[in-house]
Protein backbone atom coordinates (compact mmCIF):
# COMPACT_ATOMS: atom_id res chain seq x y z
CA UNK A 1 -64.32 26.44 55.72
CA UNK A 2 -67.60 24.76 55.83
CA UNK A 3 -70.78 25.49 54.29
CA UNK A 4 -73.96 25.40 56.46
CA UNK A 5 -77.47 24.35 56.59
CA UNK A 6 -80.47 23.54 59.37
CA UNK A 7 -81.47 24.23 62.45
CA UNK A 8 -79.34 25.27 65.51
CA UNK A 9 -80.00 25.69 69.54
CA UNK A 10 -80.73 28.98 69.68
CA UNK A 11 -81.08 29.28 73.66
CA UNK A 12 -77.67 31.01 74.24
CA UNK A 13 -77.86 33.42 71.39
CA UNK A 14 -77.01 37.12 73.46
CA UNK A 15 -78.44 39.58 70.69
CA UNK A 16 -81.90 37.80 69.52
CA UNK A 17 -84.16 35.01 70.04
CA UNK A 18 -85.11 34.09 66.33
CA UNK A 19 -86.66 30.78 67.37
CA UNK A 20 -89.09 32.71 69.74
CA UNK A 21 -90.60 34.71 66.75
CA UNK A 22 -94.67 33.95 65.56
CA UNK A 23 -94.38 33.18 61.99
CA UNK A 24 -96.84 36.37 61.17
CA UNK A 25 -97.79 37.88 57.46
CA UNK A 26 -96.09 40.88 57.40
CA UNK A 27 -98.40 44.46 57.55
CA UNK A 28 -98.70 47.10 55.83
CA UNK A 29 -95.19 49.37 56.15
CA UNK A 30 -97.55 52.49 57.29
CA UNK A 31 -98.74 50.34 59.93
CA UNK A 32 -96.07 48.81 61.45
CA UNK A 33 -93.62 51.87 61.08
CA UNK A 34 -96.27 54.00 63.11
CA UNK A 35 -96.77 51.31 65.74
CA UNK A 36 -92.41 51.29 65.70
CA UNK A 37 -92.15 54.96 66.15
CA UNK A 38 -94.87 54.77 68.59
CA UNK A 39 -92.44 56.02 71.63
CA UNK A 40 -91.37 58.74 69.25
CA UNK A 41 -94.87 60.19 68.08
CA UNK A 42 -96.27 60.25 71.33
CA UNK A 43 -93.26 62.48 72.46
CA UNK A 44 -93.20 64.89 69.01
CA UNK A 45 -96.44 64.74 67.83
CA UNK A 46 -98.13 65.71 71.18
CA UNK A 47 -96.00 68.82 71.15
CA UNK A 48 -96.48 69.55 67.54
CA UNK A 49 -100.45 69.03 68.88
CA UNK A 50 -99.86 72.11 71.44
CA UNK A 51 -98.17 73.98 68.87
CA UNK A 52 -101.06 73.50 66.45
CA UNK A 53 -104.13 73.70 68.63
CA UNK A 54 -102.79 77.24 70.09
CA UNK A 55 -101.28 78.74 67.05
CA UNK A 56 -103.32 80.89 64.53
CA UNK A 57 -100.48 82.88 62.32
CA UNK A 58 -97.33 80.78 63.33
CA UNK A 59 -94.97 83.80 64.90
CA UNK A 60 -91.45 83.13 66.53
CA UNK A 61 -92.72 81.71 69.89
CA UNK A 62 -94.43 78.88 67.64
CA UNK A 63 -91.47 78.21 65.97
CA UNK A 64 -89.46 78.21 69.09
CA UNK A 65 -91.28 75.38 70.53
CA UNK A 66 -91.10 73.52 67.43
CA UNK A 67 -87.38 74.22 67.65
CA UNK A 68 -87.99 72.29 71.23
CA UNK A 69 -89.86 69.59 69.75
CA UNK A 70 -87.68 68.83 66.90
CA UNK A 71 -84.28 69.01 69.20
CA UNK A 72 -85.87 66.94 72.07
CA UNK A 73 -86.56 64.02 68.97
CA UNK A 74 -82.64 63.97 68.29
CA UNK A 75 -83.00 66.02 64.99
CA UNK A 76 -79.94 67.67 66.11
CA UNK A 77 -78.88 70.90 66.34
CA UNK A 78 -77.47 71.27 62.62
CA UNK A 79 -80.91 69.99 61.08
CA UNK A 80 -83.12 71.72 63.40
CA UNK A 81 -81.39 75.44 62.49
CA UNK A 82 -82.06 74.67 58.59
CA UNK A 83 -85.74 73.64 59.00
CA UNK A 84 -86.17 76.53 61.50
CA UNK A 85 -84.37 79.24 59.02
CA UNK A 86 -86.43 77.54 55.99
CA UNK A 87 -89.74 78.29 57.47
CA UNK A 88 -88.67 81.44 59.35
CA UNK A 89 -87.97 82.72 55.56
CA UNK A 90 -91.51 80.84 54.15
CA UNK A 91 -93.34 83.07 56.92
CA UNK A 92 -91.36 86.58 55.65
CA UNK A 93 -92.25 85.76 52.07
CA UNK A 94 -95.83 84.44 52.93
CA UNK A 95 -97.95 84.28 56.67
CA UNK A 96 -98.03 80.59 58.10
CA UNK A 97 -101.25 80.71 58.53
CA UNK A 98 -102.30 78.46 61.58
CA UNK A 99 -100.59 74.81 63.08
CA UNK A 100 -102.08 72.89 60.57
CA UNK A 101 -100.33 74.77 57.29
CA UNK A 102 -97.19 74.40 59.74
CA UNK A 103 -97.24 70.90 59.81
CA UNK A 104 -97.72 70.41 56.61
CA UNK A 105 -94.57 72.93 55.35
CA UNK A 106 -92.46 70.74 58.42
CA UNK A 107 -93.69 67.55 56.31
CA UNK A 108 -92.06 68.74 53.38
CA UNK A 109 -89.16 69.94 54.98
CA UNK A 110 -88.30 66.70 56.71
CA UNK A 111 -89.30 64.50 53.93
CA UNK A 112 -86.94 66.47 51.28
CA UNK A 113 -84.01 65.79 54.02
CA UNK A 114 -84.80 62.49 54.13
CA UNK A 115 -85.15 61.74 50.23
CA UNK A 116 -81.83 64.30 49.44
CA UNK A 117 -79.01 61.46 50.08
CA UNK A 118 -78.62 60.04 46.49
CA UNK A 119 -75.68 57.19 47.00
CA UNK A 120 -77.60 54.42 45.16
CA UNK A 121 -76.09 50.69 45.41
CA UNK A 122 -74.34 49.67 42.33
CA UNK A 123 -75.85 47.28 40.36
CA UNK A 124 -73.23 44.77 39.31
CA UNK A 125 -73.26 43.04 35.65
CA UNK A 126 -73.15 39.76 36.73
CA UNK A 127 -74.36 38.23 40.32
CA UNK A 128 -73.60 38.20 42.71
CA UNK A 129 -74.43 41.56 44.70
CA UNK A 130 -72.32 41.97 47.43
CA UNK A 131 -73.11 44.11 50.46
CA UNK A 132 -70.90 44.42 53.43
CA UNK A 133 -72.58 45.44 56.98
CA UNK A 134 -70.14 47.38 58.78
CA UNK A 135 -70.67 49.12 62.53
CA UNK A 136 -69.88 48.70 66.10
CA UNK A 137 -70.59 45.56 67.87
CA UNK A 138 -74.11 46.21 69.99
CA UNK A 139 -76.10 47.70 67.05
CA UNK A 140 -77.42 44.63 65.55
CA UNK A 141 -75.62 43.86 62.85
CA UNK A 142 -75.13 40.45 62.85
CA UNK A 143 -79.08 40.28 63.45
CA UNK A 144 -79.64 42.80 60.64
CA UNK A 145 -77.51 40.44 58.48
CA UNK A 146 -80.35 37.99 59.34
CA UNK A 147 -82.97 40.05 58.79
CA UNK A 148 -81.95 41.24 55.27
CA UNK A 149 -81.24 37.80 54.11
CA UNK A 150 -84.87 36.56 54.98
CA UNK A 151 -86.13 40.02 53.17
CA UNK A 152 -84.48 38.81 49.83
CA UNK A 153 -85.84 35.45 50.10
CA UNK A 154 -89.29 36.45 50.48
CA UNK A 155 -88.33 38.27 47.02
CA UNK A 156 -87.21 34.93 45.87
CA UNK A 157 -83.65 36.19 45.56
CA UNK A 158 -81.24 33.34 46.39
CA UNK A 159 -78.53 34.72 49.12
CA UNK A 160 -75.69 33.43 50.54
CA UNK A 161 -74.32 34.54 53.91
CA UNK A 162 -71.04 35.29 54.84
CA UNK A 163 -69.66 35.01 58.89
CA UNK A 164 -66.99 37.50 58.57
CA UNK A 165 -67.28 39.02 62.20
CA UNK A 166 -64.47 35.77 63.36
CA UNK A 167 -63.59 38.11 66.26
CA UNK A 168 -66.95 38.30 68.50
CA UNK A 169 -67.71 35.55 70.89
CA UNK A 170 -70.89 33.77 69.69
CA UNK A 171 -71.14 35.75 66.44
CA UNK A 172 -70.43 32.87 64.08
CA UNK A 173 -73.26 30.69 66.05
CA UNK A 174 -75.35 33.58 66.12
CA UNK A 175 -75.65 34.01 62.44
CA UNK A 176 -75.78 30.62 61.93
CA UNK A 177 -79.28 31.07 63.61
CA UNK A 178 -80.46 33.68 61.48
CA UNK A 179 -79.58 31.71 58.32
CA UNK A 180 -80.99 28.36 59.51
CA UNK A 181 -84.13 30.37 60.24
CA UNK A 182 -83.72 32.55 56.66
CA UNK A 183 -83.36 29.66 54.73
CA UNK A 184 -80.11 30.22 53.38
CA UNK A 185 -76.83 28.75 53.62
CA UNK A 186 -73.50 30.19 55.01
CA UNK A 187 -70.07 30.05 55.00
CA UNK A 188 -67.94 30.11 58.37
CA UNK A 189 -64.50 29.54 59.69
CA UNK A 190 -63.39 29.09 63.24
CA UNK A 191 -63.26 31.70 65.49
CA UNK A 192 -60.22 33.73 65.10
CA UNK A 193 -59.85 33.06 61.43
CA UNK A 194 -59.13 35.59 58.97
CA UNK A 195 -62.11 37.30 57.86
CA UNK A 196 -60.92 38.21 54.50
CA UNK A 197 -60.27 34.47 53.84
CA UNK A 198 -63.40 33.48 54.42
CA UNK A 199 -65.27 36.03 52.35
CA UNK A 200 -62.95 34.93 49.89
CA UNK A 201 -64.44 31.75 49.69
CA UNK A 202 -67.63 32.97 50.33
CA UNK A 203 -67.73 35.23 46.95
CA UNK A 204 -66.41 32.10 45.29
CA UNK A 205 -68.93 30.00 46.34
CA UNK A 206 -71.35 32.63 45.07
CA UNK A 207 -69.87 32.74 42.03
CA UNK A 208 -69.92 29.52 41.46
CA UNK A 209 -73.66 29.03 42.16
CA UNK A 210 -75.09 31.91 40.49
CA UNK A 211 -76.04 33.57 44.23
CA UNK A 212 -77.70 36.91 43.63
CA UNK A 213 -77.49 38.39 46.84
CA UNK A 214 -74.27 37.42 49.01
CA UNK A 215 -74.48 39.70 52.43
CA UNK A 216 -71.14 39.74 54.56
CA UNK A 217 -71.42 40.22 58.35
CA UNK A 218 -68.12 42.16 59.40
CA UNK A 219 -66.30 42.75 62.29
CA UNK A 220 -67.40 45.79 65.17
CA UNK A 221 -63.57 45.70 66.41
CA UNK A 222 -60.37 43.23 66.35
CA UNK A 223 -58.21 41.69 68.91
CA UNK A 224 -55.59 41.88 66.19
CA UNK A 225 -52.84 44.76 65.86
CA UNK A 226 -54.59 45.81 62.76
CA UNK A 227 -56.76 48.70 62.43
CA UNK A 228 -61.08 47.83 62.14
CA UNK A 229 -60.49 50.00 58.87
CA UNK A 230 -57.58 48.55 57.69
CA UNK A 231 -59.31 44.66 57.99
CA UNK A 232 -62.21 46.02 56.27
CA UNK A 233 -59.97 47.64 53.32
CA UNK A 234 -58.40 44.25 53.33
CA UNK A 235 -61.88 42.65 52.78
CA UNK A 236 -62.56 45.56 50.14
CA UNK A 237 -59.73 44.22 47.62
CA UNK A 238 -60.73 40.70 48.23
CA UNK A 239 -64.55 41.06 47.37
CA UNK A 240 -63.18 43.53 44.42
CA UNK A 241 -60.53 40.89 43.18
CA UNK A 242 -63.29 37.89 42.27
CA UNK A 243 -66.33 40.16 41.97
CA UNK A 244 -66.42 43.42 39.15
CA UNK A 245 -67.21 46.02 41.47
CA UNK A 246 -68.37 44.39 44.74
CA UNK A 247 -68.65 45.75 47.25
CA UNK A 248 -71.91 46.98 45.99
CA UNK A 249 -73.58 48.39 48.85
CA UNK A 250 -71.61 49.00 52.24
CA UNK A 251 -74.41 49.22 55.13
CA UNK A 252 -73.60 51.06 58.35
CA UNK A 253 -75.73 49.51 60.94
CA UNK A 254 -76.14 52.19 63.59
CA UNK A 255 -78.99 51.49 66.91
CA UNK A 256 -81.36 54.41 67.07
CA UNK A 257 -81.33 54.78 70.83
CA UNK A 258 -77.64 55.79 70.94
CA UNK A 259 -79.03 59.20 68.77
CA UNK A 260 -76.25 61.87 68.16
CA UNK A 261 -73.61 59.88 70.21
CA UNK A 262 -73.89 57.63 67.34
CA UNK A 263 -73.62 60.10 64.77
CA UNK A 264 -69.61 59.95 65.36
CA UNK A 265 -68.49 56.60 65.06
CA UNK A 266 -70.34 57.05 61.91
CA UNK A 267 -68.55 59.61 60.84
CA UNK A 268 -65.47 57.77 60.94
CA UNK A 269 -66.62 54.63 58.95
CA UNK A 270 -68.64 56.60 56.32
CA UNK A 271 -65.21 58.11 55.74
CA UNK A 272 -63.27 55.14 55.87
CA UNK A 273 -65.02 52.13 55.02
CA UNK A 274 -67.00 53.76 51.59
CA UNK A 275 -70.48 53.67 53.50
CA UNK A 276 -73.63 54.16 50.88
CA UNK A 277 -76.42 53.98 53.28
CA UNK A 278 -77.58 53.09 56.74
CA UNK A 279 -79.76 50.39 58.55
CA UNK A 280 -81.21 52.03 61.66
CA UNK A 281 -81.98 49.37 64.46
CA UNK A 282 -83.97 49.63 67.34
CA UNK A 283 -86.07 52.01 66.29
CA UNK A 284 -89.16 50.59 68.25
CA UNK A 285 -86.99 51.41 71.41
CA UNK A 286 -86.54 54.91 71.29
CA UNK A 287 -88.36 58.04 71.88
CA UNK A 288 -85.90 60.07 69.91
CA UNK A 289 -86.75 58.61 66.32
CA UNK A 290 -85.72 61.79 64.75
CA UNK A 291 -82.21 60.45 64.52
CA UNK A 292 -82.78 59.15 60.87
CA UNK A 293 -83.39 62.76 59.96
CA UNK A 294 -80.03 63.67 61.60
CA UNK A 295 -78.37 61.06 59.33
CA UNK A 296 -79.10 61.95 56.37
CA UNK A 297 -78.90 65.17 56.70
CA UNK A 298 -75.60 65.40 58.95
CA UNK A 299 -74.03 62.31 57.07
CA UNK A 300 -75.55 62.44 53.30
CA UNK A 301 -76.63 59.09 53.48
CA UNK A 302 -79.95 57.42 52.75
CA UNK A 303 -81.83 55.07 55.10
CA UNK A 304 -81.66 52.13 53.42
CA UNK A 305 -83.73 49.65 55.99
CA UNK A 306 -85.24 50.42 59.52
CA UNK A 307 -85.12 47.49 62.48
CA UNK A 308 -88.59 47.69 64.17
CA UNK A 309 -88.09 44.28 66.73
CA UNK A 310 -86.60 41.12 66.78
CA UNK A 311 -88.98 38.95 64.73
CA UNK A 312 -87.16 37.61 61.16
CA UNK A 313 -89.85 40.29 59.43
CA UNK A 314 -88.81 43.20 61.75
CA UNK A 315 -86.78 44.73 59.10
CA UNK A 316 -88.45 47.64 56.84
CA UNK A 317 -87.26 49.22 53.77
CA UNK A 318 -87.21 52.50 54.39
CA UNK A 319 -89.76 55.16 52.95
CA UNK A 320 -89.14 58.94 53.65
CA UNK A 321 -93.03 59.60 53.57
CA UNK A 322 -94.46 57.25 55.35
CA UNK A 323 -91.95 57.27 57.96
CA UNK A 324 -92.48 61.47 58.36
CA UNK A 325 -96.39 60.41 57.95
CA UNK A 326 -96.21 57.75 60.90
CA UNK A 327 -94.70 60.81 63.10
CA UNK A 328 -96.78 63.29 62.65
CA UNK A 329 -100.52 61.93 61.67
């Protein structure tokens, strides 16, 4: 195992071109989530627009094109009944009166979905925090990995990254990018090495220099006769052997333009790999941003960060209310 620090050629990297990113101050998270979810809002809002503009007392035709708008977003089907019957029985107990008291009672209604997932990350009693990314390869998870290391370094937190995905071509070198460009060091074996031996020495190395965050890049499948969930249990009891706890916080990184199709291969690691909450990538690429609603809804998990493009910055922490208030202003 080596331990690794500096630059890298970046010009064969096949998920992200971190060397072509402007060094920019980041924005204001209002800001830069409405300009992500730009393709999204212009899709929903304009149709919550029509719905508003021709609506006085909000009867069943207005709430069947909302039922449009909110399906066509990738709310799902499952979500989209609940907020429908929930302001189906406001309107019996009280008149809707007009589009604009509509959007507002939708507002609550999707920020309330959004905020019910309660699976916060541990906290462990002594550093360092682990937190495993987990999810198919083509989401951006080794990238995210990236992306959330230079997020706790610009909160001064000292992280440590760990190249666990030994399976993918180009992964190792890939993340090796990301942490030359992050700042932070990283621990790697060859390609086809055993992932939980390297996040073995990874956690010791953390240990042993009083890392705070150490963030664990796993593998999207295996060209092994093991199981993806059985390597990742594996990893589990390693991480749990040296550090009280650990992992801390599993992230499922799941790409926002796959929408429901998604929603099952995330079923199947939230049940097997101990998920506690989601980064959605890509979200600047899709028109059907309602996804994250879906999620927590369909899956009881919180959206922990949002990817909104491929500079080192382009990863949010997610808000429920601004996100909701960057769809519908």
């Amino acid at each position: 195992m080596i331990t690794l620090f500096g630059g890298y050629d970046d010009r064969d990297n096949p998920e992200a071109d971190p060397s072509a990113e402007p060094e920019t101050p980041a924005s204001g998270f209002f800001s830069r989530m409405k300009q992500a979810v730009s393709r999204t809002r212009e899709s929903f809002s304009s149709k919550i627009e029509g719905i508003v503009a021709l609506t006085r007392t909000v009867d069943e035709s207005a709430l069947e094109d909302l039922e449009t708008a909110l399906l066509t977003s990738d709310i799902g089907v499952q979500t989209t009944t609940e907020i429908l019957d929930a302001l189906r029985d406001r309107a019996l107990r009280k008149a809707i009166e007009g589009g604009d008291e509509l959007r507002a009672l939708l507002k609550e209604q999707l920020v309330a979905i959004l905020r019910a997932p309660q699976g916060a990350a541990a906290a462990p009693q002594v550093p360092p925090k682990v937190t495993f990314l987990v999810g198919v390869n083509g989401t951006g998870k080794t990238t995210s990995a990236g992306k959330l290391a230079a997020w706790y370094r610009a909160r001064n937190e000292s992280v440590l990254l760990c190249a666990a995905d030994t399976f993918r071509a180009a992964a190792i070198e890939q993340l090796e990018i990301w942490a030359s460009r992050s700042g932070v060091e990283m621990i790697r074996t060859r390609q086809g090495g055993d992932p939980a031996a390297v996040l073995y020495d990874a956690a010791s190395a953390a240990k042993a220099r009083n890392i705070q965050e150490l963030i664990v890049d796993t593998a999207g499948r295996l060209h092994t006769k093991t199981g993806l969930m059985d390597e990742l249990e594996k990893m589990r009891r390693t991480a749990a052997r040296l550090v009280p706890g650990a992992p801390h916080e599993v992230l499922l990184v799941m790409d926002a333009t796959t929408g429901q199709n998604g929603l099952q291969q995330a079923r199947l690691f939230t049940q097997s790999a101990g998920v506690t909450g989601i980064i959605l990538t890509k979200l600047d690429g899709t028109a059907k941003g309602g996804i994250a609603v879906a999620i927590a809804r369909e899956l009881n998990l919180p959206v922990r960060f949002a990817g909104v493009g491929e500079q080192m910055t382009d990863l949010l922490e997610f808000s429920p209310t601004e996100f909701v208030d960057s769809l519908l202003e």
